[in-house]
Protein backbone atom coordinates (compact mmCIF):
# COMPACT_ATOMS: atom_id res chain seq x y z
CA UNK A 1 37.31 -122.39 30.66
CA UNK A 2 33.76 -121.26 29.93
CA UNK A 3 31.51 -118.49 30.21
CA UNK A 4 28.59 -118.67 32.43
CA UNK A 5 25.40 -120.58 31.44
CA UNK A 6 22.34 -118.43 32.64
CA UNK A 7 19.26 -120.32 33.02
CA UNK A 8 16.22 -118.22 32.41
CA UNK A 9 12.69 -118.49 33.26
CA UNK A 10 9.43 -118.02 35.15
CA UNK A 11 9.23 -119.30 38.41
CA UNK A 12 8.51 -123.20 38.76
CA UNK A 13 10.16 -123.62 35.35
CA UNK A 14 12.45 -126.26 36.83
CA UNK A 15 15.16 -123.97 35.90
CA UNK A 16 16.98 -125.61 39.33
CA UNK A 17 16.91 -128.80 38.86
CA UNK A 18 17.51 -129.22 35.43
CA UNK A 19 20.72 -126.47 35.80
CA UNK A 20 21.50 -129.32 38.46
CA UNK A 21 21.96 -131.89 35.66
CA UNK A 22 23.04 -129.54 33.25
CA UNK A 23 26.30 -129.01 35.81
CA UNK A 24 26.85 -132.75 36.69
CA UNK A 25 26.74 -133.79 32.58
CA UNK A 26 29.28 -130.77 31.68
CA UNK A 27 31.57 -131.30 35.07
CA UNK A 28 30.46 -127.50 35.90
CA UNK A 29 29.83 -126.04 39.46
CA UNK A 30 25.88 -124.74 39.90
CA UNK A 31 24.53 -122.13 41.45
CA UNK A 32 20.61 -121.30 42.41
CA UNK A 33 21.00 -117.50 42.29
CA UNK A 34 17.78 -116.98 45.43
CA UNK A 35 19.50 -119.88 47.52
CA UNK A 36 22.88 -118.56 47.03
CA UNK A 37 21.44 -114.98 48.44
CA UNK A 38 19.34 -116.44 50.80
CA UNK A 39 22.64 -118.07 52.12
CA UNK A 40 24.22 -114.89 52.07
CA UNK A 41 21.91 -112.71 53.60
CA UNK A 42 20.87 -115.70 56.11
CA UNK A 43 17.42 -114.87 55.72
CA UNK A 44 14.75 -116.82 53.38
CA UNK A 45 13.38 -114.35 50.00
CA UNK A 46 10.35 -114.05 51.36
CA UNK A 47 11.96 -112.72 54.79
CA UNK A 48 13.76 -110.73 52.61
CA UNK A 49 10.49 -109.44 50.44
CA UNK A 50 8.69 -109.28 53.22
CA UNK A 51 11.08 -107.32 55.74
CA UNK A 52 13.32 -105.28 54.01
CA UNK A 53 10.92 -104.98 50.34
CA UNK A 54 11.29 -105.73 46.47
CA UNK A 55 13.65 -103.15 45.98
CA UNK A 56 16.28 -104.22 48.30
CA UNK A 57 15.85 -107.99 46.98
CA UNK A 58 16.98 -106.42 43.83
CA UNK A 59 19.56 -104.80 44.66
CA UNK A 60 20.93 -107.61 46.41
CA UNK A 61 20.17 -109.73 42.93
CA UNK A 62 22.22 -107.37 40.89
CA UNK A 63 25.07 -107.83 43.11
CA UNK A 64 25.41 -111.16 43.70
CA UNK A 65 24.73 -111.81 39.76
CA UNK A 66 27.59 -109.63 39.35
CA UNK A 67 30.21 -111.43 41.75
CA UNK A 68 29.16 -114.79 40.01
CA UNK A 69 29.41 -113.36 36.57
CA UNK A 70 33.25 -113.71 36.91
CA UNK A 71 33.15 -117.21 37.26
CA UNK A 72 34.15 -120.03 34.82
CA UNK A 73 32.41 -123.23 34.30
CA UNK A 74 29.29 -122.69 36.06
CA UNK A 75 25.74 -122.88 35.86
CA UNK A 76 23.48 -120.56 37.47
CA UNK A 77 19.87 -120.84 38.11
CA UNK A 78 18.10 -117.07 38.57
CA UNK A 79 14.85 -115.98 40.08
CA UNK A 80 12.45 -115.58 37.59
CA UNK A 81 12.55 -111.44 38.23
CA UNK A 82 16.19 -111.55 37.23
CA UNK A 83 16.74 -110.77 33.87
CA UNK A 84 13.51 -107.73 34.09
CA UNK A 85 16.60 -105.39 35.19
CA UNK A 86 18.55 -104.00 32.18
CA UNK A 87 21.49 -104.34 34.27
CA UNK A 88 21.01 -107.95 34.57
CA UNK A 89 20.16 -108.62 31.23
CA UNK A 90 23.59 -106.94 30.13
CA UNK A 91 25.47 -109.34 32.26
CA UNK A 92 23.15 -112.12 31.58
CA UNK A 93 24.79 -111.30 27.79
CA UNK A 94 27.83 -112.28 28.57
CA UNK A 95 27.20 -115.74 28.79
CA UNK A 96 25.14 -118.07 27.20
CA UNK A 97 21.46 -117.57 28.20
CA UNK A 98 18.55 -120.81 28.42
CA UNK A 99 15.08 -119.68 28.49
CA UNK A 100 13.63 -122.88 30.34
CA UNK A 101 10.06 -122.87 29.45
CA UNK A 102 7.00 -124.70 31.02
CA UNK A 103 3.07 -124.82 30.13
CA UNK A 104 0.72 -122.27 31.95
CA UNK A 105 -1.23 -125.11 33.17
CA UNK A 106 1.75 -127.02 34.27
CA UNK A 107 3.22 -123.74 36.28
CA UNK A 108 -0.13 -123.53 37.78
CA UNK A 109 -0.46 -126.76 39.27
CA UNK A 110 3.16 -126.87 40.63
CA UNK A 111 3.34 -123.18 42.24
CA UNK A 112 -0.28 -124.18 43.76
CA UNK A 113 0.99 -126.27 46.19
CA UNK A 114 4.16 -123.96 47.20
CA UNK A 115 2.73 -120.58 47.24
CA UNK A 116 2.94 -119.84 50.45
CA UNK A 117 7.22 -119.92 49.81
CA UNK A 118 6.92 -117.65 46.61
CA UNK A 119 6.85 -113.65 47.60
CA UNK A 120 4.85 -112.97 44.89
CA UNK A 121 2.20 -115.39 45.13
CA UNK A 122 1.50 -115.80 48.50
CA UNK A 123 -2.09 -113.96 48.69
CA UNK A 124 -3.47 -115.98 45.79
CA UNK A 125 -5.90 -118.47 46.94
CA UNK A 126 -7.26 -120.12 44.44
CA UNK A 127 -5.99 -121.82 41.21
CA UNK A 128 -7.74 -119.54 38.68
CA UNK A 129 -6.49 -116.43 40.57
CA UNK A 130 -3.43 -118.04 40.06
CA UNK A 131 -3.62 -118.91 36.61
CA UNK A 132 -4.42 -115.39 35.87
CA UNK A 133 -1.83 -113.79 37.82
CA UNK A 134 0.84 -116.33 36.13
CA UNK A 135 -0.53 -115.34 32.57
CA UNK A 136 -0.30 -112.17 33.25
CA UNK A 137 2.85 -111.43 34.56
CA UNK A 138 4.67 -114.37 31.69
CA UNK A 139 3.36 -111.97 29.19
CA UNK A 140 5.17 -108.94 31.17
CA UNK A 141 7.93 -111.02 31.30
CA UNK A 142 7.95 -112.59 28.08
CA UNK A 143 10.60 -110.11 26.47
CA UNK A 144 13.01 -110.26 28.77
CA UNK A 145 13.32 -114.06 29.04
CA UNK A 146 13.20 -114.02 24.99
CA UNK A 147 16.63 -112.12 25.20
CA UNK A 148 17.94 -115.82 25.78
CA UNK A 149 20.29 -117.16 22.93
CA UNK A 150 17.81 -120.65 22.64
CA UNK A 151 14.85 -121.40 24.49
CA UNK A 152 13.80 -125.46 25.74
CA UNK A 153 10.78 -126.60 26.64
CA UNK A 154 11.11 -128.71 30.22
CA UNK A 155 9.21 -131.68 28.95
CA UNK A 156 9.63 -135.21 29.16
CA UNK A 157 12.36 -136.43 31.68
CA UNK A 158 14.89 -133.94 33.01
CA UNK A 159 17.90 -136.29 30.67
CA UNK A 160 15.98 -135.35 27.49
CA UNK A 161 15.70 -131.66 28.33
CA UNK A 162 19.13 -131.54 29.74
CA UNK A 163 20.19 -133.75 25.84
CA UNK A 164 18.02 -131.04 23.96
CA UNK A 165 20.16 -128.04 25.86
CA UNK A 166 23.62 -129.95 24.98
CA UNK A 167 22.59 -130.08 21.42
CA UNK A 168 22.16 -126.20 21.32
CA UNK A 169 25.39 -125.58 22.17
């Protein structure tokens, strides 16, 4: 049996779908941390930003990262806030953490078109507000996700990321 495997990463990383491969190639169960909630709390994240606030989608984060923490042979996918708590990033530790990484321009283009489903990007309109706000809030971010043990870059098809994680290990 083996630890967890976190999957780190900025929003739009592809942190899902490849974590989806990752699973099927190791015989592991995944998990998409936000979907799992959402499925939990039968209400969609940005219901959840947008009724009940950041604070509580936390909160709700931390425990759910907690229950699946004690699981074996799993894959889990978290929301690209996740490991900004220390709490997280403590249990986060206790598996083995991939920072999934993606271009700026390539996150751009991608969240663009499915803003309107991301809480925090919702009011940006355009693609250079967007390119800014992305920037900005990677480099924020950017020592938190580098608390990974090994870092990929999601380029080229999803087998040859998914080959270039297996080789890590």
């Amino acid at each position: 049996m083996s630890k967890p495997i976190y999957l780190l990463g900025f929003m739009g990383t592809g942190k899902s779908v490849v974590g989806k491969r990752l699973a099927e190639v190791l015989g592991y169960q995944f998990i998409d941390l936000d979907e799992y909630i959402e499925s939990k709390e039968q209400n969609s994240i940005s219901s959840i930003f947008s009724i009940k606030g950041e604070a509580y989608f936390r909160k709700v984060e931390h425990k759910n990262l907690v229950e699946l923490s004690t699981k074996r042979d799993i894959v889990i996918s978290l929301g690209g806030g996740a490991p900004c708590l220390d709490k997280n990033i403590n249990i986060i530790r206790t598996g083995t953490s991939i920072f999934i990484k993606s271009s700026l321009h390539g996150l751009t283009n991608r969240l663009f078109a499915e803003r309107q489903k991301r809480p925090l990007l919702h009011h940006l309109n355009s693609k250079n507000a967007l390119y800014k706000f992305i920037k900005d809030l990677l480099q924020k971010r950017k020592s938190h996700y580098d608390i990974a043990d090994f870092s990929v870059w999601n380029r080229g098809s999803l087998d040859v990321v998914v080959q270039k994680i297996l080789k890590k290990f």
